[in-house]
PDB file of N, CA and C in Angstrom:
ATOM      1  N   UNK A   1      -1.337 -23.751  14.090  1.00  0.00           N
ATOM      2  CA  UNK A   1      -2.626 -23.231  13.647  1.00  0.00           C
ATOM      3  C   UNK A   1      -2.600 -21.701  13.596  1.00  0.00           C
ATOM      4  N   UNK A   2      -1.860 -21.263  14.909  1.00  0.00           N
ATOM      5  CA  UNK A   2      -2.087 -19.776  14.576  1.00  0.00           C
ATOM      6  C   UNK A   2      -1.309 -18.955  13.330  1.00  0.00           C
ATOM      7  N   UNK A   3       0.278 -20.117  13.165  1.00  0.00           N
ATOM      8  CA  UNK A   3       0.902 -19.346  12.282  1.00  0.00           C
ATOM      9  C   UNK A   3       0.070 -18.747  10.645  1.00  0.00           C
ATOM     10  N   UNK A   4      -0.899 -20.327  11.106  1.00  0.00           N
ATOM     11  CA  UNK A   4      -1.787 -20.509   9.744  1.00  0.00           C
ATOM     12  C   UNK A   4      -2.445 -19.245   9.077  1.00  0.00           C
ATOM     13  N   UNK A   5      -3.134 -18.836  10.397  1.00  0.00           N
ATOM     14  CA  UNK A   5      -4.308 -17.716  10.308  1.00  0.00           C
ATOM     15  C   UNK A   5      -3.591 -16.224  10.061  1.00  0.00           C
ATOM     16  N   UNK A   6      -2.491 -16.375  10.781  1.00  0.00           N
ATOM     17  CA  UNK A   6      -1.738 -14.978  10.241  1.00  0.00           C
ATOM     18  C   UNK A   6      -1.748 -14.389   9.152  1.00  0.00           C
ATOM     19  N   UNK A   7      -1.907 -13.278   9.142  1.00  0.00           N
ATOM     20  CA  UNK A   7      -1.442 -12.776   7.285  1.00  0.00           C
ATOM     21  C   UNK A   7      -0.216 -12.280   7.442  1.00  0.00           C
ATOM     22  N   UNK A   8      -0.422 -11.425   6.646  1.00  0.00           N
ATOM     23  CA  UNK A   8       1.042 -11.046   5.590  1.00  0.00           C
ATOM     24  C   UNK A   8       1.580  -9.726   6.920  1.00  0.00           C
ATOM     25  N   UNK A   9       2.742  -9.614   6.625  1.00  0.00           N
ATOM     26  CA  UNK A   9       3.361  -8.656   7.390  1.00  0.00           C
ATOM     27  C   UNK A   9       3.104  -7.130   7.424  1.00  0.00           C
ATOM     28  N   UNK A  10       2.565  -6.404   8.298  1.00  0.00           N
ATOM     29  CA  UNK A  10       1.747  -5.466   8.045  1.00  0.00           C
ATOM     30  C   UNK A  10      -0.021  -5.335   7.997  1.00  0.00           C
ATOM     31  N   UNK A  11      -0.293  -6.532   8.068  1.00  0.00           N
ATOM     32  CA  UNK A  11      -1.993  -6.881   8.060  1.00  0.00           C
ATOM     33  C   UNK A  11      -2.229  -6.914   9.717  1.00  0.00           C
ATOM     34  N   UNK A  12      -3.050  -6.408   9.922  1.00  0.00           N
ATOM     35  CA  UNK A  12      -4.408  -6.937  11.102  1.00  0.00           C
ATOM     36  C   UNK A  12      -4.402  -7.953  11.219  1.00  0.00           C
ATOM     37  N   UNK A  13      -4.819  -8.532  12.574  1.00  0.00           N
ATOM     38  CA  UNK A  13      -5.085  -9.788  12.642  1.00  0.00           C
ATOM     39  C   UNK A  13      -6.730  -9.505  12.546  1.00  0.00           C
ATOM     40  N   UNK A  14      -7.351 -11.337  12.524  1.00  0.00           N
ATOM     41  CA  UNK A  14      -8.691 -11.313  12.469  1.00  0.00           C
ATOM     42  C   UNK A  14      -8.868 -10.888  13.786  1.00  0.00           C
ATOM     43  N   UNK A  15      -8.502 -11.127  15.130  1.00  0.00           N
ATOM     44  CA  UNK A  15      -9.069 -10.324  15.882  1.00  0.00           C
ATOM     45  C   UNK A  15      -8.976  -8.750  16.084  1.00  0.00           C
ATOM     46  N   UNK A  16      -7.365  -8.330  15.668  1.00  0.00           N
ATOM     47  CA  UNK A  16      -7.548  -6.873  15.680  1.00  0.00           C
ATOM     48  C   UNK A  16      -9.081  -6.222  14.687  1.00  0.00           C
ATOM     49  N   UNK A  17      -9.425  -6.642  13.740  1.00  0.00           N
ATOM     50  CA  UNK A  17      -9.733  -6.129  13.018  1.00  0.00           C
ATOM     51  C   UNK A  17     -11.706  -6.656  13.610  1.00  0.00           C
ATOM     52  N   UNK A  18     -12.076  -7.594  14.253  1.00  0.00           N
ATOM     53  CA  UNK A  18     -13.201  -7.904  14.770  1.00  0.00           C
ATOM     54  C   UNK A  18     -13.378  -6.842  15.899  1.00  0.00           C
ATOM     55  N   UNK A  19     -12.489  -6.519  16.884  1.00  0.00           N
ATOM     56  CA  UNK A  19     -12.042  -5.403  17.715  1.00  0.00           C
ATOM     57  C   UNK A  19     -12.511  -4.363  17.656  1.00  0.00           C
ATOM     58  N   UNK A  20     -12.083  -3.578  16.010  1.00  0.00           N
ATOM     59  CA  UNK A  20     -12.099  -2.708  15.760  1.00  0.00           C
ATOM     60  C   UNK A  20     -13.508  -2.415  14.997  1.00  0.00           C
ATOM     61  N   UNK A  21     -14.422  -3.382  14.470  1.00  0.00           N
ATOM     62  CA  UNK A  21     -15.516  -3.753  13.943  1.00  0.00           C
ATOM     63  C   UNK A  21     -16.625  -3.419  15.429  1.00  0.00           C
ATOM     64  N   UNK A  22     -16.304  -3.859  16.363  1.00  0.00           N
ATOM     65  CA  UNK A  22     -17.262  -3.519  17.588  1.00  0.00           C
ATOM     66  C   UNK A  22     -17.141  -2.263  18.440  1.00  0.00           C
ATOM     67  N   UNK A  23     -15.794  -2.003  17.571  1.00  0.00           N
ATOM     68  CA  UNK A  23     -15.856   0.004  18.580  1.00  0.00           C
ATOM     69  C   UNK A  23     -16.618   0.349  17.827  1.00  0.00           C
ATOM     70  N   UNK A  24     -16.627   0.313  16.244  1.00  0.00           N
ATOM     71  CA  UNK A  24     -17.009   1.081  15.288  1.00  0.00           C
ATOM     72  C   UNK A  24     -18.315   1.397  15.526  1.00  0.00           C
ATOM     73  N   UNK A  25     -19.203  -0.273  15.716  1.00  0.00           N
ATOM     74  CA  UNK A  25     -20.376  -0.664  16.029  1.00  0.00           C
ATOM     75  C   UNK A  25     -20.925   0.487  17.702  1.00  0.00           C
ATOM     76  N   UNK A  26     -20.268   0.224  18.216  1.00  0.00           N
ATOM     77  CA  UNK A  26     -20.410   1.117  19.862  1.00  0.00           C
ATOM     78  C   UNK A  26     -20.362   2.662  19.230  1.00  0.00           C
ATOM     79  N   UNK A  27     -19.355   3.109  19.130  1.00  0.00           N
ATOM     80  CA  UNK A  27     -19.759   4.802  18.310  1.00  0.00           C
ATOM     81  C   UNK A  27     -20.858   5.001  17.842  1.00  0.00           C
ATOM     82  N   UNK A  28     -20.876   4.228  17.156  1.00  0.00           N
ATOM     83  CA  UNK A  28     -22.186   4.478  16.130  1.00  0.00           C
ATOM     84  C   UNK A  28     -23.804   4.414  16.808  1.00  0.00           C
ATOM     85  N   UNK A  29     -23.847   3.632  18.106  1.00  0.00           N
ATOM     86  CA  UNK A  29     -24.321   3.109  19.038  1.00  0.00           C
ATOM     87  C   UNK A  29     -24.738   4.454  19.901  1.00  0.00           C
ATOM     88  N   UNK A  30     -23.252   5.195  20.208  1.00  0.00           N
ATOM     89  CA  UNK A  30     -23.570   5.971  20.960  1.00  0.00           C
ATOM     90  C   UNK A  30     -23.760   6.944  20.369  1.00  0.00           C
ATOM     91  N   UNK A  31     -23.222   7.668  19.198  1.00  0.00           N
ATOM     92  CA  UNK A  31     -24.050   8.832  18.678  1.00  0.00           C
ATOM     93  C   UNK A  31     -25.322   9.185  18.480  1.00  0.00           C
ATOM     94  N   UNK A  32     -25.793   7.522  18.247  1.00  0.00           N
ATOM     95  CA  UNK A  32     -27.018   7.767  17.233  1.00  0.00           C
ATOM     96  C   UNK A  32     -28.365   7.994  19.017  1.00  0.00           C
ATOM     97  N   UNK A  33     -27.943   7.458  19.621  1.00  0.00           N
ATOM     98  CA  UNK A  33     -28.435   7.336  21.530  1.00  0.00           C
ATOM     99  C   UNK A  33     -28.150   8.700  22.161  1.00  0.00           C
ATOM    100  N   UNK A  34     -27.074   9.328  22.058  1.00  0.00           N
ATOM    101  CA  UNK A  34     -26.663   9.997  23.031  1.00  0.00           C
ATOM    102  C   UNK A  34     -26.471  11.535  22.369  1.00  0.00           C
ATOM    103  N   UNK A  35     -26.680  11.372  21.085  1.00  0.00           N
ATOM    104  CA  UNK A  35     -26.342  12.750  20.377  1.00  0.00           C
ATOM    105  C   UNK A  35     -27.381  12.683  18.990  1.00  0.00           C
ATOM    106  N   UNK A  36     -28.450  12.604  18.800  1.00  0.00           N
ATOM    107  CA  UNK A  36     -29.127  12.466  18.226  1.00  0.00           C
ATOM    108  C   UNK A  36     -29.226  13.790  16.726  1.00  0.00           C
ATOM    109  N   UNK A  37     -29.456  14.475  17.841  1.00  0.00           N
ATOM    110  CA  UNK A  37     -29.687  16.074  17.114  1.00  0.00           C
ATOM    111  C   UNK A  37     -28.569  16.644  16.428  1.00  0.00           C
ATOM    112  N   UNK A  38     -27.232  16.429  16.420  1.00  0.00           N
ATOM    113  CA  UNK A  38     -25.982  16.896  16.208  1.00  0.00           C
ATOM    114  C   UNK A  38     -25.892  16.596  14.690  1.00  0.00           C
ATOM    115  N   UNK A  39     -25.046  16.910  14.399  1.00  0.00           N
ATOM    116  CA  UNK A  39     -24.217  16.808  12.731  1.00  0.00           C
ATOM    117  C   UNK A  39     -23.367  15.871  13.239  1.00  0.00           C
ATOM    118  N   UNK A  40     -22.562  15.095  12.133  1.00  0.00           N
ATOM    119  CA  UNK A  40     -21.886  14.105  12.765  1.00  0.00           C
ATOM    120  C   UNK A  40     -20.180  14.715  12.740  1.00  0.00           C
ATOM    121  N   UNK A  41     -20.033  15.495  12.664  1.00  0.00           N
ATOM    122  CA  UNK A  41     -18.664  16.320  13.199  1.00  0.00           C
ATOM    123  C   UNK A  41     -18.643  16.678  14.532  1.00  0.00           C
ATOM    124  N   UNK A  42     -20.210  16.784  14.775  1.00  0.00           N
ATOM    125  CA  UNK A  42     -19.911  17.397  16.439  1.00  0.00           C
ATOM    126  C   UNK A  42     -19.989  16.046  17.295  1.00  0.00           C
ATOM    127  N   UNK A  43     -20.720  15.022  16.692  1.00  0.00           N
ATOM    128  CA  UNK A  43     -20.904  13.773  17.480  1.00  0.00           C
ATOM    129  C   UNK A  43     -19.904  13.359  17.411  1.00  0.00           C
ATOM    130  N   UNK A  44     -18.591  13.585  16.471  1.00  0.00           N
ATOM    131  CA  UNK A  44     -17.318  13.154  16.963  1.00  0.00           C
ATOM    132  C   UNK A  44     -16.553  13.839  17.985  1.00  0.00           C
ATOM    133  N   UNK A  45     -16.646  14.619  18.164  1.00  0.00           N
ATOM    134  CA  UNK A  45     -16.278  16.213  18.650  1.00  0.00           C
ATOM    135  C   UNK A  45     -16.845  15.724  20.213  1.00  0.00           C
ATOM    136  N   UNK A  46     -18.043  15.625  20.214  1.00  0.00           N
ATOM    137  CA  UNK A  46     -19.048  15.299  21.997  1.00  0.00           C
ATOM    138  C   UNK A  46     -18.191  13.593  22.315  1.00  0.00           C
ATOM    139  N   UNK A  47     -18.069  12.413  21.479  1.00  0.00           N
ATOM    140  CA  UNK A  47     -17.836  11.583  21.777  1.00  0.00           C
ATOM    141  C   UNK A  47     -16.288  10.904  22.090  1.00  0.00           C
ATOM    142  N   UNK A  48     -15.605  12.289  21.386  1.00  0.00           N
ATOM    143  CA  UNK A  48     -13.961  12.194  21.833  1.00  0.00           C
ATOM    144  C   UNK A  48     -13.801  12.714  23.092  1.00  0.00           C
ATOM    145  N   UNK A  49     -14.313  14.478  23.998  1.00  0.00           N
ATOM    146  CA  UNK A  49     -14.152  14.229  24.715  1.00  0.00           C
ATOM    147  C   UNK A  49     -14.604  13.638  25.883  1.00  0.00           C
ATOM    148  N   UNK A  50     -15.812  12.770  25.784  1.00  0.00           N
ATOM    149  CA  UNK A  50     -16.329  12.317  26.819  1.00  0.00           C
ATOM    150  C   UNK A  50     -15.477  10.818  27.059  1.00  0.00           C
ATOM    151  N   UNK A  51     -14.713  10.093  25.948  1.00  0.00           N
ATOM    152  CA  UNK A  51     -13.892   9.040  25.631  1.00  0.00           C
ATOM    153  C   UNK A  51     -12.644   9.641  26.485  1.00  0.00           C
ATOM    154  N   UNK A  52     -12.495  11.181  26.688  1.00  0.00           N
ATOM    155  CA  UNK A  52     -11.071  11.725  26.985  1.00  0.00           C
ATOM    156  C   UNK A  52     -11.035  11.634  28.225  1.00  0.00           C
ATOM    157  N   UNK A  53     -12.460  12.135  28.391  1.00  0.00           N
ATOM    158  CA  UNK A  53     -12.996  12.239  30.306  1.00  0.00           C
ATOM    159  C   UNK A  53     -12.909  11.193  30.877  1.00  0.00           C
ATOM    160  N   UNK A  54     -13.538  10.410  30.250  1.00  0.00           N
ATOM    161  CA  UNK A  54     -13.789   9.132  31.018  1.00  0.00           C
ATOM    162  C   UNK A  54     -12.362   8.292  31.438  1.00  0.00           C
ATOM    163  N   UNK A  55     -11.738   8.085  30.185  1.00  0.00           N
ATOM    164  CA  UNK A  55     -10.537   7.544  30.099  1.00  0.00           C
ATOM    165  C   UNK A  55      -9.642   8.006  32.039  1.00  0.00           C
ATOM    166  N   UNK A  56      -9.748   9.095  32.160  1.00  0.00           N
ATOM    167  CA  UNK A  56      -9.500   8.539  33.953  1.00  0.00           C
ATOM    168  C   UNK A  56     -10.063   7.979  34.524  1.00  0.00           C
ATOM    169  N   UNK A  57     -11.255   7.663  34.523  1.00  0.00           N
ATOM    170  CA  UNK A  57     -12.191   6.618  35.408  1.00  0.00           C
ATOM    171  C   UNK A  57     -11.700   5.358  35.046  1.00  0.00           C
ATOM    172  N   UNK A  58     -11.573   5.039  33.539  1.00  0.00           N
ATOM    173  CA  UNK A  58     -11.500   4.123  33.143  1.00  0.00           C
ATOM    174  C   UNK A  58     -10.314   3.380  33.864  1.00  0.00           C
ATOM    175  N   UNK A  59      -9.429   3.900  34.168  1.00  0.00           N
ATOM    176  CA  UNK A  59      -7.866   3.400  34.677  1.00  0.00           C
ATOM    177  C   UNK A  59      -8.095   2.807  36.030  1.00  0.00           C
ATOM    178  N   UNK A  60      -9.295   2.964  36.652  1.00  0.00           N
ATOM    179  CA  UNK A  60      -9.835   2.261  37.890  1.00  0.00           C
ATOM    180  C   UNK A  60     -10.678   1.190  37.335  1.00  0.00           C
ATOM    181  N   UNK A  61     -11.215   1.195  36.635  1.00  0.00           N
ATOM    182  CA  UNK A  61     -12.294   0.403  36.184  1.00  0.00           C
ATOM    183  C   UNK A  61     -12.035  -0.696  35.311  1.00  0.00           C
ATOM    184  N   UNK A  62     -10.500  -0.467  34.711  1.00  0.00           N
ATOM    185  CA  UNK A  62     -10.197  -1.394  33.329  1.00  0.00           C
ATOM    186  C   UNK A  62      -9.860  -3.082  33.814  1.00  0.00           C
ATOM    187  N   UNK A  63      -9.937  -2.962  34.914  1.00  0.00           N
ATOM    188  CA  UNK A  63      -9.417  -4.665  35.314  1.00  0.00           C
ATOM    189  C   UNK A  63     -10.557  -5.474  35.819  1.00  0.00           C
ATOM    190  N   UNK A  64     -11.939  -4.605  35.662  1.00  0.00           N
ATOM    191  CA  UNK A  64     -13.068  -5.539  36.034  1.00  0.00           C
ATOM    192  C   UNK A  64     -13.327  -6.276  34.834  1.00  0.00           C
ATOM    193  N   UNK A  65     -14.018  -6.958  35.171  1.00  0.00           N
ATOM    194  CA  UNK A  65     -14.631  -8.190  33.971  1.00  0.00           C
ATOM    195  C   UNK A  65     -15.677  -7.964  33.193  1.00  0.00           C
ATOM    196  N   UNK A  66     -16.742  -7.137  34.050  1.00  0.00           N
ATOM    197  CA  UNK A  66     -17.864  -6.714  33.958  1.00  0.00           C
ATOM    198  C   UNK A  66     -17.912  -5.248  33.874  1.00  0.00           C
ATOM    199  N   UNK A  67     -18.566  -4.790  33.047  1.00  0.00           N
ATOM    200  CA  UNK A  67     -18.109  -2.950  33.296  1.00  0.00           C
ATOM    201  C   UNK A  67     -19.578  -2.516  35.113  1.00  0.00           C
ATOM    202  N   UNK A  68     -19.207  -2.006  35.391  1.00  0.00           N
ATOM    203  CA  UNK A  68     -19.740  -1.193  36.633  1.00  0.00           C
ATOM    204  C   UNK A  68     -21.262  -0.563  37.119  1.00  0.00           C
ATOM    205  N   UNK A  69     -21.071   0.210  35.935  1.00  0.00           N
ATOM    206  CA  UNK A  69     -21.640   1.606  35.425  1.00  0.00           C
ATOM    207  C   UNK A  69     -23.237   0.807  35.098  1.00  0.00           C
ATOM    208  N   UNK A  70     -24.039   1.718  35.794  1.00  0.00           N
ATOM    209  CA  UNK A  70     -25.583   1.403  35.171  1.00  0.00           C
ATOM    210  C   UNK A  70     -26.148   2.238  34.393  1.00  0.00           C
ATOM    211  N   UNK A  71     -25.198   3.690  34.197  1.00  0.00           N
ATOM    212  CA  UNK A  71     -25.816   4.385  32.757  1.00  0.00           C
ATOM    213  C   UNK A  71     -25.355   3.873  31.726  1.00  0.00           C
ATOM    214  N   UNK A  72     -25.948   3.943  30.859  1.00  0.00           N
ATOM    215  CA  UNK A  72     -25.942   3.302  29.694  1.00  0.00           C
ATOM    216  C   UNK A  72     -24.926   3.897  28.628  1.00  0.00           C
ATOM    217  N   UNK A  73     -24.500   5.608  28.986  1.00  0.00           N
ATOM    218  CA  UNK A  73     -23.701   5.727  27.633  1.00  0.00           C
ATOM    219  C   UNK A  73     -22.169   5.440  28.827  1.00  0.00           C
ATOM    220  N   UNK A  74     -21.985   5.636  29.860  1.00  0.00           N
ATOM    221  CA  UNK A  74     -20.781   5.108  30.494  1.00  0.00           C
ATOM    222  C   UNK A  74     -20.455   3.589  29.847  1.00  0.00           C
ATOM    223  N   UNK A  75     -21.554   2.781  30.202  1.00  0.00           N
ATOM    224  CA  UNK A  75     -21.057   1.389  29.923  1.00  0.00           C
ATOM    225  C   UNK A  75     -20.742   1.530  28.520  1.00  0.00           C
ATOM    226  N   UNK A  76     -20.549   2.098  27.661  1.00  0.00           N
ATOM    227  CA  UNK A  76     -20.668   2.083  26.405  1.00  0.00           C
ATOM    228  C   UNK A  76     -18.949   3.087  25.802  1.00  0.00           C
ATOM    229  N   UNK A  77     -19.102   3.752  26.576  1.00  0.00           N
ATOM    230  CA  UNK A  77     -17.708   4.229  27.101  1.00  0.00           C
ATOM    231  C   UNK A  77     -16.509   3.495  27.336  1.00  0.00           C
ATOM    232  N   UNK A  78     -16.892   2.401  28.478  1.00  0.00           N
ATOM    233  CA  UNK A  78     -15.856   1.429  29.113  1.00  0.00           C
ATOM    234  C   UNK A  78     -15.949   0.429  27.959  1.00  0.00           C
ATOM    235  N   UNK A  79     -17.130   0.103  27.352  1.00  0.00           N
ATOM    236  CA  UNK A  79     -16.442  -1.314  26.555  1.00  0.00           C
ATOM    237  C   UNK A  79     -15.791  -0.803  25.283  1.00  0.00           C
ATOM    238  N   UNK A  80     -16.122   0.796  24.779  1.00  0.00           N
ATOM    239  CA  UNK A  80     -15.183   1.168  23.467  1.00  0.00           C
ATOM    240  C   UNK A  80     -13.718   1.035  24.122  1.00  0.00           C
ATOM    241  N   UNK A  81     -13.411   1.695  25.114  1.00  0.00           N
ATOM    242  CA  UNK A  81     -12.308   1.577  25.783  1.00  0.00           C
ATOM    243  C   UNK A  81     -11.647   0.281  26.067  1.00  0.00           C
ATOM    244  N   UNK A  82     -12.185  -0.705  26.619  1.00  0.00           N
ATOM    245  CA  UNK A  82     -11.709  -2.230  26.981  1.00  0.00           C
ATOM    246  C   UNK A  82     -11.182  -2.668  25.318  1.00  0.00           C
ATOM    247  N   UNK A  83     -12.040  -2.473  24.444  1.00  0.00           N
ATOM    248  CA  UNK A  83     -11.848  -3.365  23.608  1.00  0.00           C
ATOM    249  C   UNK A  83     -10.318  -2.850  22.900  1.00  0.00           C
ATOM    250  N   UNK A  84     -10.044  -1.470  22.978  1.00  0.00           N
ATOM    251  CA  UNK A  84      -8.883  -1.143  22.070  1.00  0.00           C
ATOM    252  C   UNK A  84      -7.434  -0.697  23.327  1.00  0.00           C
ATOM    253  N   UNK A  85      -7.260  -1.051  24.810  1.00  0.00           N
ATOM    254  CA  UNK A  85      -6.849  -0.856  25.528  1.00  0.00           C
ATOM    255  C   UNK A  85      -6.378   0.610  25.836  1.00  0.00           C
ATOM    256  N   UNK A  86      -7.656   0.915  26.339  1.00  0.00           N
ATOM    257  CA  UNK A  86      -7.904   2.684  26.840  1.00  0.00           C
ATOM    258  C   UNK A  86      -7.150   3.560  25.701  1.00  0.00           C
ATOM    259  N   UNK A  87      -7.508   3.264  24.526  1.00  0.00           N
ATOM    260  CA  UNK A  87      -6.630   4.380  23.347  1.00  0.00           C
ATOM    261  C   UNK A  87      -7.791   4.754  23.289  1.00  0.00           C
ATOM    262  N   UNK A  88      -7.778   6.253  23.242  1.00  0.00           N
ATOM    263  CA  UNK A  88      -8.982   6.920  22.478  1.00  0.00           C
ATOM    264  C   UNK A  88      -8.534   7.620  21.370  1.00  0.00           C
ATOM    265  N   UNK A  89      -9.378   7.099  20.591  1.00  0.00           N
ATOM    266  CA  UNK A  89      -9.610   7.726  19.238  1.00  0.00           C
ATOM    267  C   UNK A  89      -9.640   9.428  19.111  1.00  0.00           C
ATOM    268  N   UNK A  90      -8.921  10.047  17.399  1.00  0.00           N
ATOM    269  CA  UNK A  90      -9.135  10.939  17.426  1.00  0.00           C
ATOM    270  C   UNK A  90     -10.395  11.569  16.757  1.00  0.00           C
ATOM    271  N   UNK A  91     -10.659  12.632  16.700  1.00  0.00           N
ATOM    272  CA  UNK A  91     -12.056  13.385  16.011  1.00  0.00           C
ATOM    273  C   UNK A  91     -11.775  12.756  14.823  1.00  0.00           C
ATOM    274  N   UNK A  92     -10.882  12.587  14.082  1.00  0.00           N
ATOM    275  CA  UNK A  92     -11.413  12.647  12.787  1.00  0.00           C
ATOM    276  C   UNK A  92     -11.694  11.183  12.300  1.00  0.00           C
ATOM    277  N   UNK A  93     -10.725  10.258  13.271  1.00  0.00           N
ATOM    278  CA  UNK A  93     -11.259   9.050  13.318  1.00  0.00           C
ATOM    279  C   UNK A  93     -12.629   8.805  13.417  1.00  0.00           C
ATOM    280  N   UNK A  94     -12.757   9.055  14.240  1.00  0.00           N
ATOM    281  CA  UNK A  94     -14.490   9.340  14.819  1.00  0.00           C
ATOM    282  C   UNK A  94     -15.705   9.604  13.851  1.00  0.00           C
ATOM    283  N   UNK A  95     -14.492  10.608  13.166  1.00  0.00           N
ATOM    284  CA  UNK A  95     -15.775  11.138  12.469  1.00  0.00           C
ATOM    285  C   UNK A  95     -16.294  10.164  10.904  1.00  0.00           C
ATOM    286  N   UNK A  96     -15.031   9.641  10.941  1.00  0.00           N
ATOM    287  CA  UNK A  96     -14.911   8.631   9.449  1.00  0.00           C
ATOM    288  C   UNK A  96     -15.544   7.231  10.011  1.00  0.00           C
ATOM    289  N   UNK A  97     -15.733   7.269  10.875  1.00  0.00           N
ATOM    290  CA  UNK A  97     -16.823   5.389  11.788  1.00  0.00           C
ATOM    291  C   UNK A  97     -17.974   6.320  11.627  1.00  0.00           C
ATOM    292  N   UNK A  98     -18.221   7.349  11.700  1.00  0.00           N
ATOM    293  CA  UNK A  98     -19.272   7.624  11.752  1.00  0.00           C
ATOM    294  C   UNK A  98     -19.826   7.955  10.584  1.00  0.00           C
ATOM    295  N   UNK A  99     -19.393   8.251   9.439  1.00  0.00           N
ATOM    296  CA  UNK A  99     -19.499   8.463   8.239  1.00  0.00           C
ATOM    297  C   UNK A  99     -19.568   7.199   7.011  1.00  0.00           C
ATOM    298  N   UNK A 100     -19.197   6.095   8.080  1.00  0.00           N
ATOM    299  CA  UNK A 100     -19.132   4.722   7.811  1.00  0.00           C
ATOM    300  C   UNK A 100     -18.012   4.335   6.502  1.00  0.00           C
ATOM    301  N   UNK A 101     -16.757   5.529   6.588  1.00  0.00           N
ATOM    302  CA  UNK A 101     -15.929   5.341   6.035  1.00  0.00           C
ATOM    303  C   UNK A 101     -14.572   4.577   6.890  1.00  0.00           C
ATOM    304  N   UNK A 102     -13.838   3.817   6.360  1.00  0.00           N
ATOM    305  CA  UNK A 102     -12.754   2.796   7.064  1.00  0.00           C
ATOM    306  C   UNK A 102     -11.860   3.056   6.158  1.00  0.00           C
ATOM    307  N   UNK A 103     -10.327   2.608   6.995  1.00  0.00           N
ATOM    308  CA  UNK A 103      -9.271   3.201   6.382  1.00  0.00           C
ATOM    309  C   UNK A 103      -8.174   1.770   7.073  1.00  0.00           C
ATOM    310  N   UNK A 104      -9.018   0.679   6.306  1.00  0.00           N
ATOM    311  CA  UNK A 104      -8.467  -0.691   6.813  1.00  0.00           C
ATOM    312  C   UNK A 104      -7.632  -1.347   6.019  1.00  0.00           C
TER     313      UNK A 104
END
């Protein structure tokens, strides 16, 4: 079954690509929450390094089940992080989810 679902060599899988559909969703989540007032160059700019910061916490935190954190842009932090295994994205990535441009 799984060979089934596979694509072609070089493709995403459906889950990489569902994965990557719910960071997108979370960025977008947190800019629009946590950086309201900004241009969206700087909301990539505020949301890389707080993704950079965090990313040490995260290395304690990545084996819970449940994220921790009762602020709201932390938890939001840990699950962009969980979902792509603590890679953080760069600005310009950032800035193209946020621009609601994809490069899939």
């Amino acid at each position: 079954m799984r060979q089934q679902l596979r694509g072609k060599p070089g493709q995403r899988s459906s889950e990489t690509k569902a994965a990557l559909a719910e960071r997108d969703r979370l960025v977008r989540e947190l800019a629009a929450s946590c950086y309201p007032g900004f241009c969206r160059h700087q909301q990539a700019v505020h949301i890389h390094n707080d993704l950079a910061r965090y990313s040490s916490t995260w290395v304690r935190t990545r084996a819970d089940a449940e994220c921790r954190h009762a602020d709201r842009r932390r938890r939001l932090l840990w699950q962009m992080l969980r979902l792509r295994g603590g890679h953080v994205p760069s600005v310009r990535l950032l800035d193209d989810v946020l621009a609601c441009r994809t490069r899939r």
